[in-house]
C-alpha atoms as a PDB file:
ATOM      1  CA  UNK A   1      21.152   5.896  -1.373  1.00  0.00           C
ATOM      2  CA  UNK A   2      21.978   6.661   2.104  1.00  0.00           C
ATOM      3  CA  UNK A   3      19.237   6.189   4.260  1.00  0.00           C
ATOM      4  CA  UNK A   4      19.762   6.564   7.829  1.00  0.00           C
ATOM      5  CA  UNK A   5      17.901   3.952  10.212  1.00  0.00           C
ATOM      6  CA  UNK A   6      16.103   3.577  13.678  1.00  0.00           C
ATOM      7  CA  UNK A   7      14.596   1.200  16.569  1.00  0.00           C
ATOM      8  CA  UNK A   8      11.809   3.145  16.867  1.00  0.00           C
ATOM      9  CA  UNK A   9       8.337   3.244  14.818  1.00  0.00           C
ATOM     10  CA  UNK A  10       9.312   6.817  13.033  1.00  0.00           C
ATOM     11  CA  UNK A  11      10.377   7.302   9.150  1.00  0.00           C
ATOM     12  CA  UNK A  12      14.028   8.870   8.442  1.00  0.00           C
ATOM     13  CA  UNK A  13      14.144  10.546   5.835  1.00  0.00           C
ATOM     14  CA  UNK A  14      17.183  11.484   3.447  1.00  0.00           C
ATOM     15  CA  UNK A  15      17.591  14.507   1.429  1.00  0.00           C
ATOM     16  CA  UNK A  16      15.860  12.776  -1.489  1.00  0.00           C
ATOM     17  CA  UNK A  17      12.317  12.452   1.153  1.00  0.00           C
ATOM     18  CA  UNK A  18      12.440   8.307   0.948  1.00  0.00           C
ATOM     19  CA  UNK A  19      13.616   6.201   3.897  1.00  0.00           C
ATOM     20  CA  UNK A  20      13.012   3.705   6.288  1.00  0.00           C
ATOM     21  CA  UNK A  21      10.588   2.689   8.784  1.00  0.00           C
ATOM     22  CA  UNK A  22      11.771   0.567  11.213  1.00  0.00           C
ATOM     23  CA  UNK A  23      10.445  -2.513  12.736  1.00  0.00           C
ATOM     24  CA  UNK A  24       9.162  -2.560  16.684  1.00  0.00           C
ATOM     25  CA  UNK A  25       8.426  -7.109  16.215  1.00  0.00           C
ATOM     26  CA  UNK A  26      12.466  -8.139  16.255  1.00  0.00           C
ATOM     27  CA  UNK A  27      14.621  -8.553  12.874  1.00  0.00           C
ATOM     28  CA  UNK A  28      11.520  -8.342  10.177  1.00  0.00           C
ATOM     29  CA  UNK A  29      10.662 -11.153   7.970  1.00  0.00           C
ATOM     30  CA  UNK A  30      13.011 -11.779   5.086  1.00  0.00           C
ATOM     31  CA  UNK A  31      12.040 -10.897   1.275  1.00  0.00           C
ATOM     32  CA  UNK A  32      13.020 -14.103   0.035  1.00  0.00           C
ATOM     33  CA  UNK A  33      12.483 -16.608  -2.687  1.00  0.00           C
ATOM     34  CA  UNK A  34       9.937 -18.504   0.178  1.00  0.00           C
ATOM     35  CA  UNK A  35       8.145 -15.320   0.530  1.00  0.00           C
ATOM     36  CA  UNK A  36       7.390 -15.024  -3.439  1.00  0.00           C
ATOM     37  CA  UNK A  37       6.683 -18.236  -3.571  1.00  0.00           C
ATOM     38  CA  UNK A  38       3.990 -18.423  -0.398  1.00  0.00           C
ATOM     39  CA  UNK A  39       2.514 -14.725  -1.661  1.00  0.00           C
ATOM     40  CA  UNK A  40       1.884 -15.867  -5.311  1.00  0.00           C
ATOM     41  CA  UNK A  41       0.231 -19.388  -3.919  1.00  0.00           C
ATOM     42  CA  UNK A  42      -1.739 -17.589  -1.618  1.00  0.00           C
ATOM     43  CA  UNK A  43      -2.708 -14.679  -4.635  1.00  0.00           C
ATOM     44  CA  UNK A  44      -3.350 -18.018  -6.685  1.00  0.00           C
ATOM     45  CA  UNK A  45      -5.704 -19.349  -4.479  1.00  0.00           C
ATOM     46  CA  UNK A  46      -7.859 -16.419  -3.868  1.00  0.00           C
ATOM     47  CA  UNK A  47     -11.422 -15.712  -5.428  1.00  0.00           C
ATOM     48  CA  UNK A  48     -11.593 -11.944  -5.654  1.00  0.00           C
ATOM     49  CA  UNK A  49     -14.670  -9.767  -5.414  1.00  0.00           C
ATOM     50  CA  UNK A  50     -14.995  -6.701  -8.523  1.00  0.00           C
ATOM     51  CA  UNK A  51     -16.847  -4.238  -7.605  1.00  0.00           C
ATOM     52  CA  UNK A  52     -19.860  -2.412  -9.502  1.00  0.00           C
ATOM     53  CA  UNK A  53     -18.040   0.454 -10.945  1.00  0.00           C
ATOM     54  CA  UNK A  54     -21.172   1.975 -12.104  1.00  0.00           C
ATOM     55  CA  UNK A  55     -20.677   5.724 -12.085  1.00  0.00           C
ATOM     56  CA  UNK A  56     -17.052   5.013 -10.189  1.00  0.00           C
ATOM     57  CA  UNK A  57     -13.998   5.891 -12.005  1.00  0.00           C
ATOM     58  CA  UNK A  58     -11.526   3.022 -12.557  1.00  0.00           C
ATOM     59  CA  UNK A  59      -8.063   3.164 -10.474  1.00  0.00           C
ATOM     60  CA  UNK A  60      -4.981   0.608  -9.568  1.00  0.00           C
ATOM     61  CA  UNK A  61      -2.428   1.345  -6.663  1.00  0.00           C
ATOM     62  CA  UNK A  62       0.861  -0.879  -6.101  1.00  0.00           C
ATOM     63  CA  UNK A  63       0.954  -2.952  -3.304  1.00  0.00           C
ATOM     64  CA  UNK A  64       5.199  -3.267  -3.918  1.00  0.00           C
ATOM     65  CA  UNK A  65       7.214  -6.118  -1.518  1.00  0.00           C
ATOM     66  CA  UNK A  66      10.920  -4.257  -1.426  1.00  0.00           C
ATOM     67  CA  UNK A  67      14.146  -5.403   1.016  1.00  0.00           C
ATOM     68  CA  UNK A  68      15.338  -2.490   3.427  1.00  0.00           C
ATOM     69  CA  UNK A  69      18.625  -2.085   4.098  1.00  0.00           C
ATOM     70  CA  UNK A  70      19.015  -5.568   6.142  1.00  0.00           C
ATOM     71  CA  UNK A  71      16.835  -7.430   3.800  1.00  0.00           C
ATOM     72  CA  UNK A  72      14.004  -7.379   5.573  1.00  0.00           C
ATOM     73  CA  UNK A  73       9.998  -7.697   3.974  1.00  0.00           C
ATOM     74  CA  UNK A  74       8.675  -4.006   3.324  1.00  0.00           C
ATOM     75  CA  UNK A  75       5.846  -2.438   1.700  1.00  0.00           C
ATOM     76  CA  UNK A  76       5.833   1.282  -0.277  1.00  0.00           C
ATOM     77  CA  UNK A  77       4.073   3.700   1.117  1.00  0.00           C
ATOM     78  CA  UNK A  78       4.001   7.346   0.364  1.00  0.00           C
ATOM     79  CA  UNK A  79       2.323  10.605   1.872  1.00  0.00           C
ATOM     80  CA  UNK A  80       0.976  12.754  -0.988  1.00  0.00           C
ATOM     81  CA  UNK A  81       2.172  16.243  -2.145  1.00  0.00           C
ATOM     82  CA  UNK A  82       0.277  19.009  -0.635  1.00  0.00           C
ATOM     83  CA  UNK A  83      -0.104  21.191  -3.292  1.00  0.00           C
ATOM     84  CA  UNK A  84      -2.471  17.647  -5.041  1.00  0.00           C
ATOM     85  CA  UNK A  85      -5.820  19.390  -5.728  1.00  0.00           C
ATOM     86  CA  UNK A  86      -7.299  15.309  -4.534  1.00  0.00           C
ATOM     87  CA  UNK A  87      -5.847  14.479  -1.136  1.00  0.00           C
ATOM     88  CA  UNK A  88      -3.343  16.070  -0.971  1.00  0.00           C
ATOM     89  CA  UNK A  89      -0.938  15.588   1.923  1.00  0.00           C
ATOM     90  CA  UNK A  90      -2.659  12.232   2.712  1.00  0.00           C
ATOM     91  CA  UNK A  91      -1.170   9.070   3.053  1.00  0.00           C
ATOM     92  CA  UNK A  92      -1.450   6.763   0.282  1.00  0.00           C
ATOM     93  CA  UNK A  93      -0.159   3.800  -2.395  1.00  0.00           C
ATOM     94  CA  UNK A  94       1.505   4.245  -5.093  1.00  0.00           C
ATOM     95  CA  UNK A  95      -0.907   4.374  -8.048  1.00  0.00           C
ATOM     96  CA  UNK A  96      -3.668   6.275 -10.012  1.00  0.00           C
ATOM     97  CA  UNK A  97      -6.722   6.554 -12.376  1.00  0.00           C
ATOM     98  CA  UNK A  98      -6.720   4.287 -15.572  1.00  0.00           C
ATOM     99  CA  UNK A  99      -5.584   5.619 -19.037  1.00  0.00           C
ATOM    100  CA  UNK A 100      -7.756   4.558 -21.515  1.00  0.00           C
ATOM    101  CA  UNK A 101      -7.055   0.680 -22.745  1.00  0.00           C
ATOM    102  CA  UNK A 102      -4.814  -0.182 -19.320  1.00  0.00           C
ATOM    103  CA  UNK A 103      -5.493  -3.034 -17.139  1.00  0.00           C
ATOM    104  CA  UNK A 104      -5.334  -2.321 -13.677  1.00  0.00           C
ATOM    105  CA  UNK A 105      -2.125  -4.190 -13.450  1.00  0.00           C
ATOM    106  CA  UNK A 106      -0.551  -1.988 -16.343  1.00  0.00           C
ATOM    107  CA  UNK A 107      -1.700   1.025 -14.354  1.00  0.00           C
ATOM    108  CA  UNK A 108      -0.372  -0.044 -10.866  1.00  0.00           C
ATOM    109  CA  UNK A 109       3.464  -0.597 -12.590  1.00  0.00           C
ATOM    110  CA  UNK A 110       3.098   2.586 -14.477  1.00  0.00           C
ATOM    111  CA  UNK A 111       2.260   4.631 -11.696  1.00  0.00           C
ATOM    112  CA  UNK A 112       4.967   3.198  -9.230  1.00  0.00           C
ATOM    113  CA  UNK A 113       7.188   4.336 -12.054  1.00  0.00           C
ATOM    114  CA  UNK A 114       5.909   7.829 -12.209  1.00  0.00           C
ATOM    115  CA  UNK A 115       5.879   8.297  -8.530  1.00  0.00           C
ATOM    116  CA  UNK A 116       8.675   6.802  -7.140  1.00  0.00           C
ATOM    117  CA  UNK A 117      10.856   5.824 -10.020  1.00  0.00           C
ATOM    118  CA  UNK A 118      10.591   2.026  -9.573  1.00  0.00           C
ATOM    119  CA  UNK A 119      10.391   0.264 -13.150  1.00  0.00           C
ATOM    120  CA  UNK A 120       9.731  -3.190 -12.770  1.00  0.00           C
ATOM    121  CA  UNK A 121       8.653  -5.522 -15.542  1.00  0.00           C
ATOM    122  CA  UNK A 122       5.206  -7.116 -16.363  1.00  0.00           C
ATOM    123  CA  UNK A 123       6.159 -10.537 -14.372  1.00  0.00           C
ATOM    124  CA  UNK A 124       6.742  -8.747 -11.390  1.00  0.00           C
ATOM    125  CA  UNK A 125       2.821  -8.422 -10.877  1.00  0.00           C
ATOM    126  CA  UNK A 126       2.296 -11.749  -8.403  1.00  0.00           C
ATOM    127  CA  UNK A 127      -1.735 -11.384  -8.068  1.00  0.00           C
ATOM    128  CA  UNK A 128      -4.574  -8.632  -7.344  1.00  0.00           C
ATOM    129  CA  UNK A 129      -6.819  -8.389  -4.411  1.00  0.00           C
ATOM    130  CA  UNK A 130     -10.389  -7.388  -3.842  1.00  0.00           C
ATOM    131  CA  UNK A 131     -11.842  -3.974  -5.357  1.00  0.00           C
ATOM    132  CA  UNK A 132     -12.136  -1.632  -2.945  1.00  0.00           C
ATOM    133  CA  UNK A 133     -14.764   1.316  -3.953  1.00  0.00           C
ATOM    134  CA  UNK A 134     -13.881   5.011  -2.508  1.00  0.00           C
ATOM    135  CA  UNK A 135     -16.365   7.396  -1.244  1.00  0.00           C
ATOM    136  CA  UNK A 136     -14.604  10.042  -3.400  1.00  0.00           C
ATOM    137  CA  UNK A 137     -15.823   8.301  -6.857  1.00  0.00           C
ATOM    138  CA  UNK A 138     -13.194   5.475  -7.349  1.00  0.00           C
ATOM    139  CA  UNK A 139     -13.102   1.564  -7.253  1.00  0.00           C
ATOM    140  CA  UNK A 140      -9.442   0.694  -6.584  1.00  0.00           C
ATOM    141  CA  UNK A 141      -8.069  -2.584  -7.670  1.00  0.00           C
ATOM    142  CA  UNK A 142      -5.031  -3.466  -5.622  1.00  0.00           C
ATOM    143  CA  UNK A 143      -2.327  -5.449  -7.237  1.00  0.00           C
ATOM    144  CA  UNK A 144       0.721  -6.494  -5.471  1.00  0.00           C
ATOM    145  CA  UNK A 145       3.919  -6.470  -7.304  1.00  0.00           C
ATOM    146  CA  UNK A 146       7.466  -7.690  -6.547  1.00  0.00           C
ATOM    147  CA  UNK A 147      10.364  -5.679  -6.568  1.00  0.00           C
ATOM    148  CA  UNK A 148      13.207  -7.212  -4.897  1.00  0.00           C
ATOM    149  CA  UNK A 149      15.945  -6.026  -3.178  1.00  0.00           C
ATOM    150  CA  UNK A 150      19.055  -3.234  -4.688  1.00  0.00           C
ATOM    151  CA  UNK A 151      16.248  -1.229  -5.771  1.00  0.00           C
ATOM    152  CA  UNK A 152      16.000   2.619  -5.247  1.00  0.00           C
ATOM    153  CA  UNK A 153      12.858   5.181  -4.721  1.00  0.00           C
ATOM    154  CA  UNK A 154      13.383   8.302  -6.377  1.00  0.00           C
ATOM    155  CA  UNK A 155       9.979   9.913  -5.783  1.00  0.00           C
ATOM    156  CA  UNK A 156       8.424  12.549  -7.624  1.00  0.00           C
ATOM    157  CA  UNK A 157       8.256  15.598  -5.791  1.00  0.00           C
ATOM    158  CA  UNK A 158       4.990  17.116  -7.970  1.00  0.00           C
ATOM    159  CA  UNK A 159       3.334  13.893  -6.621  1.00  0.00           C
ATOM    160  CA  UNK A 160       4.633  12.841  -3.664  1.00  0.00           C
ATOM    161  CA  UNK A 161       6.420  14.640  -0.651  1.00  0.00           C
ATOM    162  CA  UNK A 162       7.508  11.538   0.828  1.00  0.00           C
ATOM    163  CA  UNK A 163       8.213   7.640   0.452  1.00  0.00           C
ATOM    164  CA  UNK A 164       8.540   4.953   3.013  1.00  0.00           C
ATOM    165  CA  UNK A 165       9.826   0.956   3.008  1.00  0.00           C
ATOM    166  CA  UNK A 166       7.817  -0.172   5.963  1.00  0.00           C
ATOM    167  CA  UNK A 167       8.379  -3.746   7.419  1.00  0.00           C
ATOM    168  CA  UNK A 168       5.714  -5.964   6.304  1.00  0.00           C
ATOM    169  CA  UNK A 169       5.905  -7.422   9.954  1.00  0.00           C
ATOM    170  CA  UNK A 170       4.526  -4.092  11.261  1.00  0.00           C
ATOM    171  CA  UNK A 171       0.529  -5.234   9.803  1.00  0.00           C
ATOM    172  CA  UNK A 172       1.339  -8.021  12.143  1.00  0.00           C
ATOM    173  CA  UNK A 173       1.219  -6.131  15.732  1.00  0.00           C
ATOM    174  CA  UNK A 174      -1.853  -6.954  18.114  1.00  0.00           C
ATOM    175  CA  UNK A 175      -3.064  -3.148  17.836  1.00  0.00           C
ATOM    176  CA  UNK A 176      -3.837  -3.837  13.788  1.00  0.00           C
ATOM    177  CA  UNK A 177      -6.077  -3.070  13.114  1.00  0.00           C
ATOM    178  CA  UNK A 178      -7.950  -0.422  14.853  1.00  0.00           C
ATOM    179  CA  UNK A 179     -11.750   0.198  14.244  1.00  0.00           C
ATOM    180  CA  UNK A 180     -14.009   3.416  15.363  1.00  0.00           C
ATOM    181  CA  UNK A 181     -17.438   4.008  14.785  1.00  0.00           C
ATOM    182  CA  UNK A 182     -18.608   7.209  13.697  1.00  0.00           C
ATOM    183  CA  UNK A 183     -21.910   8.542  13.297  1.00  0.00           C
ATOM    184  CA  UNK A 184     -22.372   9.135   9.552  1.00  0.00           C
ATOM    185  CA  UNK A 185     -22.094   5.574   8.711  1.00  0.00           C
ATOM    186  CA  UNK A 186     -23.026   2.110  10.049  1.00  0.00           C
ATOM    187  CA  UNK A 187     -19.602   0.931   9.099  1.00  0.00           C
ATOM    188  CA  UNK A 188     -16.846   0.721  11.241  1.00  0.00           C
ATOM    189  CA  UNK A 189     -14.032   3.218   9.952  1.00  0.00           C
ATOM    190  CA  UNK A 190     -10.466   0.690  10.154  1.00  0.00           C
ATOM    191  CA  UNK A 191      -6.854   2.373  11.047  1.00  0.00           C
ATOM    192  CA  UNK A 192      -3.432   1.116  11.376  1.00  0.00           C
ATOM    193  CA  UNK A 193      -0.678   2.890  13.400  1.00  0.00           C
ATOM    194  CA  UNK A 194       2.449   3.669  11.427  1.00  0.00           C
ATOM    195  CA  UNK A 195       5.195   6.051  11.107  1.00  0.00           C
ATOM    196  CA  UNK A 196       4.163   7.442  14.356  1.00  0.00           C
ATOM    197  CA  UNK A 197      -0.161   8.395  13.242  1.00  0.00           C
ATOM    198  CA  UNK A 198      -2.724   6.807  11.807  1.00  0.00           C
ATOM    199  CA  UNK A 199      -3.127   5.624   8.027  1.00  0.00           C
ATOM    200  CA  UNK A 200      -6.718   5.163   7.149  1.00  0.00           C
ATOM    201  CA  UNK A 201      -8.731   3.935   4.469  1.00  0.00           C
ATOM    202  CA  UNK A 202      -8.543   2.824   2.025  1.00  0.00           C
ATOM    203  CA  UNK A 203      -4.961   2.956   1.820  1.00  0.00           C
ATOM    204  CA  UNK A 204      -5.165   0.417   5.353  1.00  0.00           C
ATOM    205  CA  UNK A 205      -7.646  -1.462   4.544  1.00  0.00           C
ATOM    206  CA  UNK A 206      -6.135  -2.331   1.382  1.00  0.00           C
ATOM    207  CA  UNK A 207      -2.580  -2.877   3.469  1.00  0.00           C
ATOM    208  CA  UNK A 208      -4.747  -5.017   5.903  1.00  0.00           C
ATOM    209  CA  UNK A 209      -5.991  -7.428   3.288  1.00  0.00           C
ATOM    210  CA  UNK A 210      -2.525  -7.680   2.027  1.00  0.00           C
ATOM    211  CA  UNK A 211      -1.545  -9.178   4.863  1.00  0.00           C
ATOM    212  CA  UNK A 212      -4.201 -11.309   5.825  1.00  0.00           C
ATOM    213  CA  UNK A 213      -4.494 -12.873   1.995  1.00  0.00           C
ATOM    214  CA  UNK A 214      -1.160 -12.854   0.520  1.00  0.00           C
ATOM    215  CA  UNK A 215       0.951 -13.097   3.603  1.00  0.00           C
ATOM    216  CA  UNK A 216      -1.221 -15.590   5.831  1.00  0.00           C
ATOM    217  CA  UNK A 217      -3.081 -16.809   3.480  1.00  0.00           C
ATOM    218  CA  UNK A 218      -6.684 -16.109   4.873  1.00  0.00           C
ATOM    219  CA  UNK A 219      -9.500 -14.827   3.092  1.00  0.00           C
ATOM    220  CA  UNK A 220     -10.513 -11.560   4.265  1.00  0.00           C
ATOM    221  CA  UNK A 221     -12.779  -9.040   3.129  1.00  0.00           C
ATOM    222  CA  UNK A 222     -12.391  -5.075   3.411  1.00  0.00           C
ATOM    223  CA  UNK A 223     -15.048  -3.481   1.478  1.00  0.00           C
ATOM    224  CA  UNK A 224     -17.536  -3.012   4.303  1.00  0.00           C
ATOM    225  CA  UNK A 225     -14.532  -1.289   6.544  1.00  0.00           C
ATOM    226  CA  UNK A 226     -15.314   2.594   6.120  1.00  0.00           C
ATOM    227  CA  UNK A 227     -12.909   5.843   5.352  1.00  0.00           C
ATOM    228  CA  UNK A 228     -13.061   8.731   7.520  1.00  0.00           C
ATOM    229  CA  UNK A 229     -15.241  11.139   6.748  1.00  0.00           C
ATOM    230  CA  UNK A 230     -12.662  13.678   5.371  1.00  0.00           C
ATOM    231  CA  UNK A 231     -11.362  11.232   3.144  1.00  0.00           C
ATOM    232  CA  UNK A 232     -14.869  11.534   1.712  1.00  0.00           C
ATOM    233  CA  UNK A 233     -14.302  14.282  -0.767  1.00  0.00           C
END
């Protein structure tokens, strides 16, 4: 696919709405064997909280390491079709609701399938974070997958209106993350900048404990970091 690229923090996108987000930290770090290695060690290591699901319905999104074009470290991220009756137009990770009998891992690589055409193969699951319970009724369970480089995103268009390969580096930058308080909750609502706004939760705080557990290796928790209050509904 021919995906057109740039040195500033905006998304290009080609005809087929999936491209590249460049880097603003230098070259990007390199999706490598020593990367799969440190983020399965580091998944290894980690105790993770489950959540009460009582009354919550079950859910798994993709946290997916992919090369860009230069082989650097990236993450999937999509924004959501409008016409979605839940959230739609809003930025998100790959994944969904559980059928009936899936683990969350099962669901995670059959959504990324659905949604952006990426098959990948049981093994490529490398561990699974903390739960992460939504205001709108869900407890997500992220699980971070690896897919390599020569792969292509060939979103679905009924689900998704766009798809991104953002350097991991970016989660790195001394403005990430961002916290606000607002005054329907206690708990401080977290951002990241990206592709040129603001992605909330719990799509960043899920991103944010990505980085700080299975990149760096530090235990971090995100459950008490709040959405915004439209992502309420």
């Amino acid at each position: 696919m021919d995906f057109a690229r740039s040195r500033i923090l905006t998304a290009t996108r080609s005809s087929r709405h999936s491209g590249y987000a460049a880097s603003m930290s230098g070259s990007g770090a390199t999706l490598d064997d020593a990367l799969r290695t440190r983020t399965a060690t580091n998944l290894r290591g980690f105790q993770r909280q489950i959540a009460q699901s009582d009354g919550l319905r079950a859910a798994a999104v993709a946290l997916t390491l992919i090369a860009d074009a230069d082989g650097a470290a990236c993450f999937v991220l999509t924004r959501r079709a409008s016409k979605l009756r839940n959230h739609g137009g809003q930025w998100a990770l790959p994944g969904g609701r559980l059928d009936p009998g899936e683990t969350p891992q099962i669901a995670a690589l059959r959504e990324l399938s659905e949604e952006v055409g990426l098959h990948l193969a049981a093994d490529s699951v490398l561990g699974v974070l903390d739960d992460y319970p939504t205001r709108s009724g869900f407890v997500i369970t992220p699980v971070v997958v690896w897919a390599g480089a020569e792969h292509e995103l060939e979103p679905d268009p009924d689900e998704v209106a766009a798809v991104y390969r953002v350097r991991i580096d970016e989660l790195d930058r001394p403005d990430v993350p961002r916290f606000r308080a607002i005054p329907e909750s206690p708990r401080p609502v977290i951002s990241i900048p990206l592709l040129g706004t603001h992605i909330h939760a719990p799509t960043a705080a899920i991103l944010y404990q990505l980085n700080e557990v299975a990149i760096h290796g530090r235990t971090t928790r995100v459950a008490e970091f709040e959405q915004p209050v439209f992502a309420w509904r």
